[in-house]
Protein backbone atom coordinates (compact mmCIF):
# COMPACT_ATOMS: atom_id res chain seq x y z
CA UNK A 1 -69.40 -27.79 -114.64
CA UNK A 2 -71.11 -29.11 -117.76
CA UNK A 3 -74.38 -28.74 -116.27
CA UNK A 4 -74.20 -25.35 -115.10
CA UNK A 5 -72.83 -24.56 -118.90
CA UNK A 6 -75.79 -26.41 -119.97
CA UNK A 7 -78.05 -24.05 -117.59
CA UNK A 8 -76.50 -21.16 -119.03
CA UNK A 9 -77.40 -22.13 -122.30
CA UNK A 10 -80.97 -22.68 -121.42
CA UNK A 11 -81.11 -19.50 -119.41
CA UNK A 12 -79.78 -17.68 -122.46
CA UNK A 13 -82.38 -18.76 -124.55
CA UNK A 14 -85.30 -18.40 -122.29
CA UNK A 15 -83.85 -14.55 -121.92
CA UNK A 16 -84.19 -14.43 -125.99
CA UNK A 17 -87.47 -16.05 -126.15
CA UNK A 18 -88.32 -13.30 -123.21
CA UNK A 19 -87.28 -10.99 -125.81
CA UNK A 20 -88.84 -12.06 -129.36
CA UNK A 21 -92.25 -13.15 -127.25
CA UNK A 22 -92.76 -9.70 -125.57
CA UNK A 23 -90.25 -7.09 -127.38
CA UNK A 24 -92.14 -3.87 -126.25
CA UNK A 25 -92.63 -4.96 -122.57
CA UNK A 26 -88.69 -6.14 -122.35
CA UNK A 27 -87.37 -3.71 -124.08
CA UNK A 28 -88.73 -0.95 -121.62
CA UNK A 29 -87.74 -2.74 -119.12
CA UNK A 30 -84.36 -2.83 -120.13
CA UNK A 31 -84.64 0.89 -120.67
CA UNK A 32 -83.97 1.62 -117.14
CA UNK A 33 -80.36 0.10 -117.62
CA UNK A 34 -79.76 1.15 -120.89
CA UNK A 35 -79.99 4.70 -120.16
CA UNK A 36 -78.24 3.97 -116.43
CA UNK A 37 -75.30 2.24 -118.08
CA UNK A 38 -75.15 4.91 -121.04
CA UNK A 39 -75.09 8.01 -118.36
CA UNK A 40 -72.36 6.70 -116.10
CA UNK A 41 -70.33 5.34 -119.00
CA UNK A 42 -70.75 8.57 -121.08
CA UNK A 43 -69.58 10.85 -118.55
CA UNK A 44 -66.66 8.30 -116.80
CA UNK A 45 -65.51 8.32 -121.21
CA UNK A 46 -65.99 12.27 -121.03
CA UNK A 47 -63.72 12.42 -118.42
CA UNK A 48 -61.18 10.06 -119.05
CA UNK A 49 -60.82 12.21 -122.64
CA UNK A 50 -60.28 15.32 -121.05
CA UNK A 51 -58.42 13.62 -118.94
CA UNK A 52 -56.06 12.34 -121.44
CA UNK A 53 -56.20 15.50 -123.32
CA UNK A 54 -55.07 17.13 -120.18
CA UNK A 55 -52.26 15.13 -119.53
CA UNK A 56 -51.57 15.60 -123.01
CA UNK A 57 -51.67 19.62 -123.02
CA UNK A 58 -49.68 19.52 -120.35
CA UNK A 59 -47.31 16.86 -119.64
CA UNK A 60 -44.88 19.38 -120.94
CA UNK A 61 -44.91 21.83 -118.12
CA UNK A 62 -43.38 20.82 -114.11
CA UNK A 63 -46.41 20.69 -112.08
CA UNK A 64 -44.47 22.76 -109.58
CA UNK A 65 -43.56 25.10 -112.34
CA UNK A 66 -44.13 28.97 -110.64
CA UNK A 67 -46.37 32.09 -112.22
CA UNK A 68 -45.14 35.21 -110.39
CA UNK A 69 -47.11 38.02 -111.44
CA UNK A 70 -49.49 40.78 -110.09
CA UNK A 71 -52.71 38.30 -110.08
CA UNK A 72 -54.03 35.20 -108.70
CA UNK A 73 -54.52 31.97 -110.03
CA UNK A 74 -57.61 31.22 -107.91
CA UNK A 75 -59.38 33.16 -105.08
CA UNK A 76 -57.58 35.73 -102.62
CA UNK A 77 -58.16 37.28 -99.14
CA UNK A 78 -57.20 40.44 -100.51
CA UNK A 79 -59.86 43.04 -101.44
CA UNK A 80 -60.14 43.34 -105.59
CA UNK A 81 -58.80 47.19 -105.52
CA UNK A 82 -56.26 46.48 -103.70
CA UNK A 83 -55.02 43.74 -106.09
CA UNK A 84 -55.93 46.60 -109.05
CA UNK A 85 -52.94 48.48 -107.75
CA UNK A 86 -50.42 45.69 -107.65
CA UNK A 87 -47.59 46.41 -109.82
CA UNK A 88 -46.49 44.45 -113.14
CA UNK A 89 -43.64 42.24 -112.58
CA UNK A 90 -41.09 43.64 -114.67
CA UNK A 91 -37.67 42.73 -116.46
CA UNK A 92 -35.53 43.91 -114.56
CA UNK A 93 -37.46 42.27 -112.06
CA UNK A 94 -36.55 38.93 -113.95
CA UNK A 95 -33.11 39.59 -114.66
CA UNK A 96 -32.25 40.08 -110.88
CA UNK A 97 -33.91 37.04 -109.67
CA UNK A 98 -32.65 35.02 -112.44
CA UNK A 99 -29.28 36.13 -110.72
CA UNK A 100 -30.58 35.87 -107.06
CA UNK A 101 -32.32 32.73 -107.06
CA UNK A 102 -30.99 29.38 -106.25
CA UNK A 103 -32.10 26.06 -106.69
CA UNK A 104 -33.96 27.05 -109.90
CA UNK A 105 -33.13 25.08 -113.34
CA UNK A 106 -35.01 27.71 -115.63
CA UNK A 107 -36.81 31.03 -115.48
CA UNK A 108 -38.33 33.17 -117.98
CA UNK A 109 -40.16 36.16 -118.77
CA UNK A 110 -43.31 36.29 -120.43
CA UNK A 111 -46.01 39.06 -121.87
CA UNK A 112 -49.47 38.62 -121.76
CA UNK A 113 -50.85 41.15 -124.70
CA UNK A 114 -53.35 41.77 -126.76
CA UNK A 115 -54.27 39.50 -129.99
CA UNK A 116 -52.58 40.85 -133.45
CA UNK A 117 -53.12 39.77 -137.26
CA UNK A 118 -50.76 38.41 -139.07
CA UNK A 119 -49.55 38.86 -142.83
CA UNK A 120 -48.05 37.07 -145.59
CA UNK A 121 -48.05 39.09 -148.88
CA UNK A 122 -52.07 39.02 -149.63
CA UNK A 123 -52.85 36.48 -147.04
CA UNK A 124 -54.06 37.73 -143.44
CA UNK A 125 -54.81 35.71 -140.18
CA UNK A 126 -56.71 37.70 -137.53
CA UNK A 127 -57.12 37.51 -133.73
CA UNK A 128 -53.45 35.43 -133.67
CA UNK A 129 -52.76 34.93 -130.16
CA UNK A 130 -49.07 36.58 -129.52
CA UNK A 131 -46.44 35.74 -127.29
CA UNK A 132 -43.94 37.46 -126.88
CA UNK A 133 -40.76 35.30 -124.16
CA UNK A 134 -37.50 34.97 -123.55
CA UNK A 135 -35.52 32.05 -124.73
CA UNK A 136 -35.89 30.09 -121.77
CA UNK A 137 -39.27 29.21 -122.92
CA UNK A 138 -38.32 26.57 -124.87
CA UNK A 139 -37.55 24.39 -121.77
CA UNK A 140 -39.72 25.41 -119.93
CA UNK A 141 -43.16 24.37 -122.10
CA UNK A 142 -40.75 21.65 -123.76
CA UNK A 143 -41.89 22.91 -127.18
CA UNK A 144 -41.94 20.74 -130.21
CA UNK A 145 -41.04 21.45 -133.42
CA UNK A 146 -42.49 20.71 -137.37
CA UNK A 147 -38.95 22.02 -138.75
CA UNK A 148 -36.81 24.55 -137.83
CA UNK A 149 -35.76 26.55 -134.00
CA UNK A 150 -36.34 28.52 -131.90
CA UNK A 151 -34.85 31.91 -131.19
CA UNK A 152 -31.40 31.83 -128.79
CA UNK A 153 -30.18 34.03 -125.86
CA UNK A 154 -28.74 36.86 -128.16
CA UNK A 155 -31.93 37.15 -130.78
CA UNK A 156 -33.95 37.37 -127.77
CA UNK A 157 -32.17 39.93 -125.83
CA UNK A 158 -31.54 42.25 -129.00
CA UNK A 159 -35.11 42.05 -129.93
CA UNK A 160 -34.94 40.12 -133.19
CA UNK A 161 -37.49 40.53 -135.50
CA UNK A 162 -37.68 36.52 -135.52
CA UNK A 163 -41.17 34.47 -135.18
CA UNK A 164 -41.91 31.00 -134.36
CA UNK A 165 -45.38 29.70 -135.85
CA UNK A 166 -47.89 27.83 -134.83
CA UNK A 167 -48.76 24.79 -137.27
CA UNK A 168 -52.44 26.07 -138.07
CA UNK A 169 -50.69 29.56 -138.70
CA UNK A 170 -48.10 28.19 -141.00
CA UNK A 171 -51.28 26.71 -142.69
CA UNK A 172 -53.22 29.54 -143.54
CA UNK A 173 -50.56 31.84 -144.40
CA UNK A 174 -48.27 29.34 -146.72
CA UNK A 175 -50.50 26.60 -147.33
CA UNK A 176 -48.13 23.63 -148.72
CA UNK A 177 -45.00 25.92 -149.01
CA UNK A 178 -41.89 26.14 -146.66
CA UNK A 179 -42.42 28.99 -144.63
CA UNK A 180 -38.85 28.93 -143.09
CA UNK A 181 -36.76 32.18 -143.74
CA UNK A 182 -39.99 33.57 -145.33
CA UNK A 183 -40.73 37.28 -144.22
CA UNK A 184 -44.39 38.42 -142.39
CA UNK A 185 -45.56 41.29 -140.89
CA UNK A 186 -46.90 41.62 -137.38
CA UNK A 187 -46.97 45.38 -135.67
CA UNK A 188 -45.75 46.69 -139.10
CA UNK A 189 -42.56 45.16 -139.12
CA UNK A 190 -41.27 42.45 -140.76
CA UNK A 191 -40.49 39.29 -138.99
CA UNK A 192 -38.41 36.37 -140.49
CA UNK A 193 -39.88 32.71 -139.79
CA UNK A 194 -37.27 30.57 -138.11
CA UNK A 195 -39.24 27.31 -136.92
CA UNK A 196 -43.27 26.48 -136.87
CA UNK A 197 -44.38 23.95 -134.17
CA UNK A 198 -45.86 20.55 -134.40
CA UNK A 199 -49.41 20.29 -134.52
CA UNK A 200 -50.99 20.24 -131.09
CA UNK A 201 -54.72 20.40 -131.44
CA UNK A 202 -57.58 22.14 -129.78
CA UNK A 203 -56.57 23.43 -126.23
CA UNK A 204 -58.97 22.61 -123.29
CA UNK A 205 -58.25 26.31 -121.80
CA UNK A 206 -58.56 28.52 -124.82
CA UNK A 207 -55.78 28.53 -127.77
CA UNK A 208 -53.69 26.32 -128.65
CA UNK A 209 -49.98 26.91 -129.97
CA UNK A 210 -51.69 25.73 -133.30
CA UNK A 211 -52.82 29.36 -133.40
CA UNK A 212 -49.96 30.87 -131.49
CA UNK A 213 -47.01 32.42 -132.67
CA UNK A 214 -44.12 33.11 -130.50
CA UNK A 215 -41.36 36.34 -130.66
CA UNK A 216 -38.72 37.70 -128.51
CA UNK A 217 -39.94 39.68 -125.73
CA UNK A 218 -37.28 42.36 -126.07
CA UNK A 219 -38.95 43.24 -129.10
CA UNK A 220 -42.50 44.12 -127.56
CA UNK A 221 -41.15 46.25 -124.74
CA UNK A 222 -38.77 48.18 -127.18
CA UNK A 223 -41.88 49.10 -128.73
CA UNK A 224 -43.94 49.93 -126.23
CA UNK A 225 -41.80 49.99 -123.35
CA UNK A 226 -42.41 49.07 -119.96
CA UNK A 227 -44.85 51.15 -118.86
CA UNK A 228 -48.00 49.48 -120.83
CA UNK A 229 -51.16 49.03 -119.05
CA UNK A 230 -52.68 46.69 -121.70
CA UNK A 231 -50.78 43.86 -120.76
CA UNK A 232 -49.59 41.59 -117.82
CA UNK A 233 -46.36 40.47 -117.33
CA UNK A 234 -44.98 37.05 -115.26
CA UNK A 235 -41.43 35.39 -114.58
CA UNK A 236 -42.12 31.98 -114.89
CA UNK A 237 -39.77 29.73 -112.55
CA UNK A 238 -39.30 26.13 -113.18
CA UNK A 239 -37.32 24.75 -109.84
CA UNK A 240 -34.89 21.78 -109.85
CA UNK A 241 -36.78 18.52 -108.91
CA UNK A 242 -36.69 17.55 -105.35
CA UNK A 243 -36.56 20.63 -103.48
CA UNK A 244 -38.78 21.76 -100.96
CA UNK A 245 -41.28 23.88 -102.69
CA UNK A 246 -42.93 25.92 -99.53
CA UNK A 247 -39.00 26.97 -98.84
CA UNK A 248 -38.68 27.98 -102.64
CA UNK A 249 -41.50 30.52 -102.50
CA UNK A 250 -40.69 31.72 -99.10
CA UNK A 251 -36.89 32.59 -101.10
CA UNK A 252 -38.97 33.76 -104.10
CA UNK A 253 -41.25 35.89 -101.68
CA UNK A 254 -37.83 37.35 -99.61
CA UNK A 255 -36.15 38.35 -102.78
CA UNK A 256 -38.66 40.45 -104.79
CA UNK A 257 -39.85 41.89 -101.40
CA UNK A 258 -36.44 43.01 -100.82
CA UNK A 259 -36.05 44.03 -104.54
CA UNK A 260 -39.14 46.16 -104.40
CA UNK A 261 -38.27 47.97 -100.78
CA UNK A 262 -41.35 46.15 -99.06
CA UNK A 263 -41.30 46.76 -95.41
CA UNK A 264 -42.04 44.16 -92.83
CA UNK A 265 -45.70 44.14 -92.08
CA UNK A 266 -46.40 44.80 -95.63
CA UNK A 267 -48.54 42.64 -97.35
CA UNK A 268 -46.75 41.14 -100.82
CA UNK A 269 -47.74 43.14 -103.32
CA UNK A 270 -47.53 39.99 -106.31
CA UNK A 271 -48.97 36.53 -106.31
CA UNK A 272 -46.62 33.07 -106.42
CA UNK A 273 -48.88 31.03 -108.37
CA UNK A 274 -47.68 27.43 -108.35
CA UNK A 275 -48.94 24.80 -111.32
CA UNK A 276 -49.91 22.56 -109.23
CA UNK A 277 -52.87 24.41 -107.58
CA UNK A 278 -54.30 25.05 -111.05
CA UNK A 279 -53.80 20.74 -112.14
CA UNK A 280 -55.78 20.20 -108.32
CA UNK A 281 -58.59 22.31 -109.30
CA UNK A 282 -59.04 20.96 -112.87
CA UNK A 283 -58.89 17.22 -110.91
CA UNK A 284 -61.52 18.70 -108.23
CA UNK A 285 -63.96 19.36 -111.28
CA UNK A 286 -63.22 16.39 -112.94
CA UNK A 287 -64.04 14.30 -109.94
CA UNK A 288 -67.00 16.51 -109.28
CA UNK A 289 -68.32 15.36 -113.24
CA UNK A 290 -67.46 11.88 -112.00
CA UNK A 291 -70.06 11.57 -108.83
CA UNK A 292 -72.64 13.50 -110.60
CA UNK A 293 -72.53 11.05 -113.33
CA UNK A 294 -72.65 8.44 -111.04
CA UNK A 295 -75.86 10.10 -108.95
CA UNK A 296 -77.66 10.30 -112.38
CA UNK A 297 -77.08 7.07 -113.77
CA UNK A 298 -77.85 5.79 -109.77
CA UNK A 299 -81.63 6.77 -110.55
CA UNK A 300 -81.97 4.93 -113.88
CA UNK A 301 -80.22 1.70 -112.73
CA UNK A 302 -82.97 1.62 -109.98
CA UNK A 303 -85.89 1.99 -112.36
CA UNK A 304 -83.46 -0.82 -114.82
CA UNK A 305 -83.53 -2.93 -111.73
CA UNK A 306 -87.42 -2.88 -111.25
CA UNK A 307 -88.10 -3.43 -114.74
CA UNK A 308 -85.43 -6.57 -114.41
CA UNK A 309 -87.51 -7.65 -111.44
CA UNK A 310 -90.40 -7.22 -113.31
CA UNK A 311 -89.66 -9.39 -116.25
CA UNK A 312 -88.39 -11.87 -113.89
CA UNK A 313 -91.62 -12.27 -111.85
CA UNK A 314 -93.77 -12.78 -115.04
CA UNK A 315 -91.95 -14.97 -116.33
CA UNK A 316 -91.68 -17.36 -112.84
CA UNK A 317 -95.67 -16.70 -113.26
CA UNK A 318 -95.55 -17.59 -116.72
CA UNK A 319 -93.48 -20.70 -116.54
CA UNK A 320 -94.86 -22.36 -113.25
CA UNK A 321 -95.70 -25.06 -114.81
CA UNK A 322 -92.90 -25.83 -116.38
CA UNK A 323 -90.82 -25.43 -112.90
CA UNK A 324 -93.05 -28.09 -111.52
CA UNK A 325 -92.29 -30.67 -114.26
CA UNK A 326 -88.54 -29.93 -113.87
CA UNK A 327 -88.52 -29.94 -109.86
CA UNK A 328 -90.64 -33.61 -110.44
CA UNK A 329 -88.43 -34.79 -112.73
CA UNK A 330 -85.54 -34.42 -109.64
CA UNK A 331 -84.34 -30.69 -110.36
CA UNK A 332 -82.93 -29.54 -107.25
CA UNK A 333 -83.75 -26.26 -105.91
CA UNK A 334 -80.47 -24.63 -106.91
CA UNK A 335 -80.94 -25.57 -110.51
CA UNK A 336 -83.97 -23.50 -110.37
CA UNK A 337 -82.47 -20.92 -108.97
CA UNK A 338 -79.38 -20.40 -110.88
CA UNK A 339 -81.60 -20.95 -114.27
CA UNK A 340 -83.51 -17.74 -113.14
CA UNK A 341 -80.54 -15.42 -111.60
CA UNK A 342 -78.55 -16.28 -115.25
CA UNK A 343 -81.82 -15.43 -117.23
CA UNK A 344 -81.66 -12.05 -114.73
CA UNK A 345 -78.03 -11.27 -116.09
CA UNK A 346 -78.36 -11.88 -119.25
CA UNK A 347 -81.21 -9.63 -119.83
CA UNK A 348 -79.63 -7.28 -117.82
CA UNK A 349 -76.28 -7.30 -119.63
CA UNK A 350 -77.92 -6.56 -122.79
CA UNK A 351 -79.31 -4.14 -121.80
CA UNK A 352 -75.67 -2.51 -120.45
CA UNK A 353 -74.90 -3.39 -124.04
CA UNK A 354 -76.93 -1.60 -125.71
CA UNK A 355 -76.00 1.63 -123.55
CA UNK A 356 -72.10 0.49 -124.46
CA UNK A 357 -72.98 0.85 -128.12
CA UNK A 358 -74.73 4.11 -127.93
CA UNK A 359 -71.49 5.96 -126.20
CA UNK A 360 -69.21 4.18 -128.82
CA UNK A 361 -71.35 5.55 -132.03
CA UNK A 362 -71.40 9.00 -130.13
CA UNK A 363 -68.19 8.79 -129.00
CA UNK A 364 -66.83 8.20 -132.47
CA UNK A 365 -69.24 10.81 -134.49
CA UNK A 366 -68.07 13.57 -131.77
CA UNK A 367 -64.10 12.69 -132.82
CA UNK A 368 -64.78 13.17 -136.27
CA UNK A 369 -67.13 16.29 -135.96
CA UNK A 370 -65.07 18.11 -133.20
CA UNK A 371 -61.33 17.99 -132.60
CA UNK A 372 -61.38 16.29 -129.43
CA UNK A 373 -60.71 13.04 -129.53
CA UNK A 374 -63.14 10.87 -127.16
CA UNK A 375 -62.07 7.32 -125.98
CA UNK A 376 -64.27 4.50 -124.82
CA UNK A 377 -61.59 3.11 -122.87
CA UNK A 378 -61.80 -1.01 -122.37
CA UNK A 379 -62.19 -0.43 -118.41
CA UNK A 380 -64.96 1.39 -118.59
CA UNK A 381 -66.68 -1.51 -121.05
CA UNK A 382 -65.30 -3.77 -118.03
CA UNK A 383 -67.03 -1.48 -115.79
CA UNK A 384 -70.13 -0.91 -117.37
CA UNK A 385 -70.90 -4.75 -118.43
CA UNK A 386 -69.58 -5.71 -114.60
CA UNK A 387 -72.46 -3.17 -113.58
CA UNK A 388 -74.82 -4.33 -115.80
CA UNK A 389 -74.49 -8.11 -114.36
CA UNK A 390 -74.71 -6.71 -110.50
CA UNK A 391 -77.80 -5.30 -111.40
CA UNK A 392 -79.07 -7.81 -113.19
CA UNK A 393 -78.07 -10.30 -110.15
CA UNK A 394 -79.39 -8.04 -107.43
CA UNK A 395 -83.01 -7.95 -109.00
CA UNK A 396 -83.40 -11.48 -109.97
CA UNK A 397 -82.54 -12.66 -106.39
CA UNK A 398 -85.93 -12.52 -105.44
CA UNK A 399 -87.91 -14.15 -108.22
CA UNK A 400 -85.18 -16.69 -108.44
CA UNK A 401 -86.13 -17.66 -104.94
CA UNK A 402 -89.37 -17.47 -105.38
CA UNK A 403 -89.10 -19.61 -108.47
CA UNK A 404 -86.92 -22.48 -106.56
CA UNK A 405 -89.26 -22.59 -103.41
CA UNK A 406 -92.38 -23.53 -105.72
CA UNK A 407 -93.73 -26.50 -104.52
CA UNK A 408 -93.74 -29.25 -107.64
CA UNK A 409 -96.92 -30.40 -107.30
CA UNK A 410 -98.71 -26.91 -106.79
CA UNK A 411 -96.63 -25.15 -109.74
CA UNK A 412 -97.99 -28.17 -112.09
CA UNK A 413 -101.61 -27.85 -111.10
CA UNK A 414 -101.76 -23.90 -110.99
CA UNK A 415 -99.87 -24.18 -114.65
CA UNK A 416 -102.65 -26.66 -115.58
């Protein structure tokens, strides 16, 4: 064991003498595995933060929570004008399959509309996105709160003029005050601030509740009714855990069919868009980011691991002589070999280290310049120093061999 430390050693510092002797010749050698280490690393880190931040956004909602509503999540066999002419989902919609429905633990009823500014005596935030719900939307986003509520059954059903706000909203409206029981104006009425949510961060798919605010849906359709082609509507069902989901929708798809005096043969004029299909395609693209890193960084490694080979055969050349005294002196052929395959590694390895260090210093100037917080996770170190060695190994097989089949007598002459 001692000597193979003691080879180590020696290989170690014949890798740094490789280095100090001929810096511009190693170094872009090591190039090739710098840059392959610092691709696959850089996206695998990419991913794993949106990742995370994905989880994160939405480890709130049931993946088999339920979007029903007049479009599709993803692509349709069902020609575009044909979808054009599907009909909003609409509240009384909701409030008869809130009482038809079984096995469901929450449903709401949401408004998608268009963006609104938002006042505080002489302060004004623009483009704020609004949204109006029922109360049930509390459990089903699981939302979290900086102080205060939000609205019940009975302000949402009247239409209180009630607002929840979103932290970055609260911001720029009261700065450092309490905003709680303050009055603002949004659609030229005054609204009464009853909670403001935790900060959340920048959202992945457009806004965040930082720059959200939240009122009772009641009060948007007493204003405009029911009728108004600006915005899309959607009951949102979150089912109880456990059940079978394709016998869910086939209920959800019976009841509103029936509701809506569909006839048998009739296509469904609404879409059942299940969570789940929206967290598989975001995985699908993720994965898709993964191989393409991996194909990119696949070129550079091989270019790394010629320019390892490279080194590795000039240096056998260079110390030939010095193989010959050591095989004479009784160094066995494995000795040889190992002392070259270690040297291989190393160099290798620091080169993988170097690409390490360039993600982490980008990785940690991109957290502090964008809101996204990017994580050089200690696998993928694992994973890029483990490459880093393979390669290293892989090309030094073959000068290391060459190196411990020298002949002693011919390596000392030709190093004479």
């Amino acid at each position: 064991m001692l000597v193979y430390l003691r080879l180590l050693k020696e290989s170690f510092s014949f890798a740094m003498n490789a280095l100090r002797n001929n810096k511009l010749r190693t170094l872009l050698s090591l190039l090739g595995v710098t840059i392959g280490i610092f691709s696959i690393i850089a996206v695998l880190a990419a991913v794993d933060s949106l990742d995370r931040k994905i989880t994160k956004d939405l480890s709130s909602l049931d993946k088999n929570t339920i979007y029903l509503m007049k479009f599709s999540f993803g692509p349709s066999d069902i020609p575009q004008w044909k979808r054009e002419q599907f009909p909003n989902v609409e509240y009384d919609e909701y409030t008869y399959m809130k009482g038809a429905m079984t096995n469901t633990a929450q449903m709401g009823y949401q408004i998608f509309t268009k963006r609104e500014s938002i006042k505080y005596d002489s302060k004004t935030v623009s483009d704020v996105n609004v949204v109006p719900v029922s109360h049930e939307f509390i459990d089903i986003q699981g939302l979290e709160f900086e102080k205060g509520r939000f609205y019940n059954e009975s302000e949402a059903n009247s239409g209180a003029t009630v607002i929840v706000l979103g932290d970055e909203i609260a911001k720029q409206l009261f700065e450092n005050f309490d905003p709680i029981g303050k009055n603002v104006r949004l659609y030229g009425k005054r609204f009464t601030v009853i909670g403001v949510l935790k900060k959340e961060g920048a959202g992945l798919f457009g806004d965040s509740n930082d720059t959200t605010v939240f009122i009772p849906v009641n009060f948007l359709r007493q204003l405009y009714g029911d009728s108004n082609t600006t915005s899309t509507n959607v009951i949102i069902l979150k089912p109880e855990k456990g059940i079978d989901m394709e016998a869910y929708k086939g209920e959800i798809s019976q009841k509103l069919r029936s509701y809506r005096g569909l006839k048998s043969g009739e296509i469904d004029n609404f879409f059942i868009n299940v969570f789940s299909g929206f967290t598989d395609f975001i995985d699908n693209i993720l994965g898709q980011m993964n191989v393409v890193g991996w194909i990119i960084s696949g070129f550079s490694l091989l270019v790394g691991g010629f320019g390892i080979a490279n080194i590795m055969f000039v240096s056998v050349k260079e110390r030939t002589n010095l193989i010959g005294i050591q095989k004479s002196l009784g160094a066995k052929n494995r000795f040889i070999l190992f002392q070259f395959l270690f040297e291989a590694i190393i160099l290798s390895v620091i080169g993988g280290i170097i690409g390490l260090l360039l993600v982490w210093i980008i990785s940690v100037v991109l957290t502090k310049v964008v809101d996204f917080e990017f994580v050089l996770g200690i696998g993928n170190v694992l994973l890029g120093t483990g490459l880093a060695a393979l390669i290293g190994l892989i090309s030094g097989i073959l000068p290391a061999i060459a190196a411990s089949k020298l002949d002693p007598v011919e390596a000392i002459r030709t190093g004479m």
